[in-house]
N, C-alpha and C. Protein backbone atom coordinates (compact mmCIF):
# COMPACT_ATOMS: atom_id res chain seq x y z
N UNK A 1 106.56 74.30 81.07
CA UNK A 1 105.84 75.28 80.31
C UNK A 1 105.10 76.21 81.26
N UNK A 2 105.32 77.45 80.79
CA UNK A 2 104.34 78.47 81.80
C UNK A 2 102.95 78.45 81.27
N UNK A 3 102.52 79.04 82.58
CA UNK A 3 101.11 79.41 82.29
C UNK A 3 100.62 80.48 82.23
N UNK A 4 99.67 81.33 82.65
CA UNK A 4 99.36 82.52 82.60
C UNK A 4 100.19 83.84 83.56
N UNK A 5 100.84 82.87 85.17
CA UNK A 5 101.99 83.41 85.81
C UNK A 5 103.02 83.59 85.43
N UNK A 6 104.31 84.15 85.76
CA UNK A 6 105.93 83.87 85.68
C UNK A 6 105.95 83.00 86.64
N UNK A 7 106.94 81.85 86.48
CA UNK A 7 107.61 81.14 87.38
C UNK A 7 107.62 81.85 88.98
N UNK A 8 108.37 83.00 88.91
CA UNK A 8 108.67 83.45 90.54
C UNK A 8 107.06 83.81 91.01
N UNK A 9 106.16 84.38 90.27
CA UNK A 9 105.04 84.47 90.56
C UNK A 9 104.43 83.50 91.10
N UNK A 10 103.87 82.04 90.30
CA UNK A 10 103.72 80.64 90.80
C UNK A 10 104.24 80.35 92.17
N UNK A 11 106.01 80.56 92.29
CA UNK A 11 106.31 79.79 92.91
C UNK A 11 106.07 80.48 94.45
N UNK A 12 106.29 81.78 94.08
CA UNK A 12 105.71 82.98 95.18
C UNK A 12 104.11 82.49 95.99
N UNK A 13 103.12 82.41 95.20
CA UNK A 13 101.76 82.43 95.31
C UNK A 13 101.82 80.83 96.41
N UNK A 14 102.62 80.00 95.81
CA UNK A 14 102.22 78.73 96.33
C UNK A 14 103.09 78.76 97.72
N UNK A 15 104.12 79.10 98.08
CA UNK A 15 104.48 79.69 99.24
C UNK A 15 103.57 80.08 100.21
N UNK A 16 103.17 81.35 99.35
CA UNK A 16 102.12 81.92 100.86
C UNK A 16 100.78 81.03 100.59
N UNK A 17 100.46 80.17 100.10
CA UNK A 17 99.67 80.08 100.33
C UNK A 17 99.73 78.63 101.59
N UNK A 18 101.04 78.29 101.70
CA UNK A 18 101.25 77.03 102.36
C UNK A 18 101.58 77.62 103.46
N UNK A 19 101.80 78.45 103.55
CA UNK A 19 102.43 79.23 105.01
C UNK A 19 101.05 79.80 106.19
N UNK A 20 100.07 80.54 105.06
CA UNK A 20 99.19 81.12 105.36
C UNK A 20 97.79 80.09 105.87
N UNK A 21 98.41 79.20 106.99
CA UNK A 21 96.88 78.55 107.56
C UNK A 21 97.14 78.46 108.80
N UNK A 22 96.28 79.30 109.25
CA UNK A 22 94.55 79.14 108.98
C UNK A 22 94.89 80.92 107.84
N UNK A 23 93.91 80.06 106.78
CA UNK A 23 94.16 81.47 105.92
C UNK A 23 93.30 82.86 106.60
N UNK A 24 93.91 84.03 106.61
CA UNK A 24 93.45 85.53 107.48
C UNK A 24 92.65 85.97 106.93
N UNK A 25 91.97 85.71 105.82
CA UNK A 25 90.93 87.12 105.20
C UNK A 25 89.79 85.56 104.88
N UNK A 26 88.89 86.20 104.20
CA UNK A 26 87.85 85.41 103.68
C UNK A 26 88.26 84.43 103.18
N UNK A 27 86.85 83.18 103.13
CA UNK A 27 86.98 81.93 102.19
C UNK A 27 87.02 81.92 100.39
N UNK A 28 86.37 83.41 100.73
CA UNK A 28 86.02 83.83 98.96
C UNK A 28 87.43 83.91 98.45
N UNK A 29 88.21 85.18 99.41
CA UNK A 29 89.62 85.26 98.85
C UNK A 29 90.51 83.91 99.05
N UNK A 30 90.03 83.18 99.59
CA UNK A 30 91.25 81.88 99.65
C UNK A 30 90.98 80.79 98.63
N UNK A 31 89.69 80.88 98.21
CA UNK A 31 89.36 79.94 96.99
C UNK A 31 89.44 80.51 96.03
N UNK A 32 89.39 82.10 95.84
CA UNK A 32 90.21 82.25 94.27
C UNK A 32 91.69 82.25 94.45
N UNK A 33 92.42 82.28 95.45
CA UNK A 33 93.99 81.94 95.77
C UNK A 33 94.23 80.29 95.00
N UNK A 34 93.39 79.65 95.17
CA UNK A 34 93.63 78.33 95.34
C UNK A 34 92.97 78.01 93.77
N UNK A 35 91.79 78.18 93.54
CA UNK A 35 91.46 77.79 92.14
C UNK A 35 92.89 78.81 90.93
N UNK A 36 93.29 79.43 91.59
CA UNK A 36 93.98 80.42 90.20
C UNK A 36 95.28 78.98 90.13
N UNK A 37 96.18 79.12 91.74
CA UNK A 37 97.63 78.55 91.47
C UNK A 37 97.19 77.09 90.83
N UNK A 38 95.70 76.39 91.51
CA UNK A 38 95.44 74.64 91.01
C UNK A 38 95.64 75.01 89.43
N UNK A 39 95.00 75.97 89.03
CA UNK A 39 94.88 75.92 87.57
C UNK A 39 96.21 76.07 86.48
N UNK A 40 97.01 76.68 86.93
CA UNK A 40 98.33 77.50 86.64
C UNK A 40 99.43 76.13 86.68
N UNK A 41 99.11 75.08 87.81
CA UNK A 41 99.81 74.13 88.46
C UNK A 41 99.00 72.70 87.49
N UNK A 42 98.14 72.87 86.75
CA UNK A 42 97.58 72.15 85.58
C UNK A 42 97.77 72.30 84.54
N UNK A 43 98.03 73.56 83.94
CA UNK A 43 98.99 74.16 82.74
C UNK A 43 100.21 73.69 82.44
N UNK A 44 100.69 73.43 83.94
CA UNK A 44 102.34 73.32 83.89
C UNK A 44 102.30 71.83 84.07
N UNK A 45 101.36 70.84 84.07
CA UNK A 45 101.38 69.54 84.11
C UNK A 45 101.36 68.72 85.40
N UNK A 46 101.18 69.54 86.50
CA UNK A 46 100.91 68.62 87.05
C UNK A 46 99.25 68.55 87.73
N UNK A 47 99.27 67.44 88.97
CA UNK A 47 97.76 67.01 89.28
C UNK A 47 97.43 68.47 89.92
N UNK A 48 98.20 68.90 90.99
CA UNK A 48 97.21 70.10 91.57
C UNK A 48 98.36 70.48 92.18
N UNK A 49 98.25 71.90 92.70
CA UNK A 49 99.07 73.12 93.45
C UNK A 49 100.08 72.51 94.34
N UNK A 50 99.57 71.66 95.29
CA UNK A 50 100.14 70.86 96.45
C UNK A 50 101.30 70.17 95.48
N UNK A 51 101.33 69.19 94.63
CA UNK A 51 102.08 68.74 94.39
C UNK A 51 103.30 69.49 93.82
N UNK A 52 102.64 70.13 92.91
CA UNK A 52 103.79 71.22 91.76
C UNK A 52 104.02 72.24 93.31
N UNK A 53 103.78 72.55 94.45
CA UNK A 53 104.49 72.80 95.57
C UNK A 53 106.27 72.29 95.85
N UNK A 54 105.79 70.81 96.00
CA UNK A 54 106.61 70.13 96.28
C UNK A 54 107.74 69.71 95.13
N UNK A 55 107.39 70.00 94.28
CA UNK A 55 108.24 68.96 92.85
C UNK A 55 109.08 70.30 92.40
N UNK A 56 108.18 72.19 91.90
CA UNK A 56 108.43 73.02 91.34
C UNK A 56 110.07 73.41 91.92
N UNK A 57 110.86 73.78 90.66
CA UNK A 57 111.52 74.62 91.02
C UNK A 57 112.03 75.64 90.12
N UNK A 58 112.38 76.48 90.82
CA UNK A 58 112.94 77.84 89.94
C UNK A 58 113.93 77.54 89.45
């Protein structure tokens, strides 16, 4: 089930966000990176971002 993203969106976001460490811009911008996909990645059933990382697929 989606959430407030499209699929390629989700699966996009959680990409860079695994790629991107040490993250380049602020902590502010990396914790709304991270609270949006955890939340999106709770919609869609699972525990948190990291996992629906690993499990998601298009």
């Amino acid at each position: 089930m989606e959430g407030d993203m499209s699929s390629f969106e989700f699966r996009y976001l959680m990409d860079l966000l695994m790629v991107s460490e040490p993250w380049p811009l602020s902590d502010i911008s990396h914790n709304c990176l991270i609270n949006m996909v955890d939340s999106e990645a709770k919609e869609r059933g699972y525990s948190d971002w990291i996992t629906a990382y690993h499990e998601f697929k298009l």
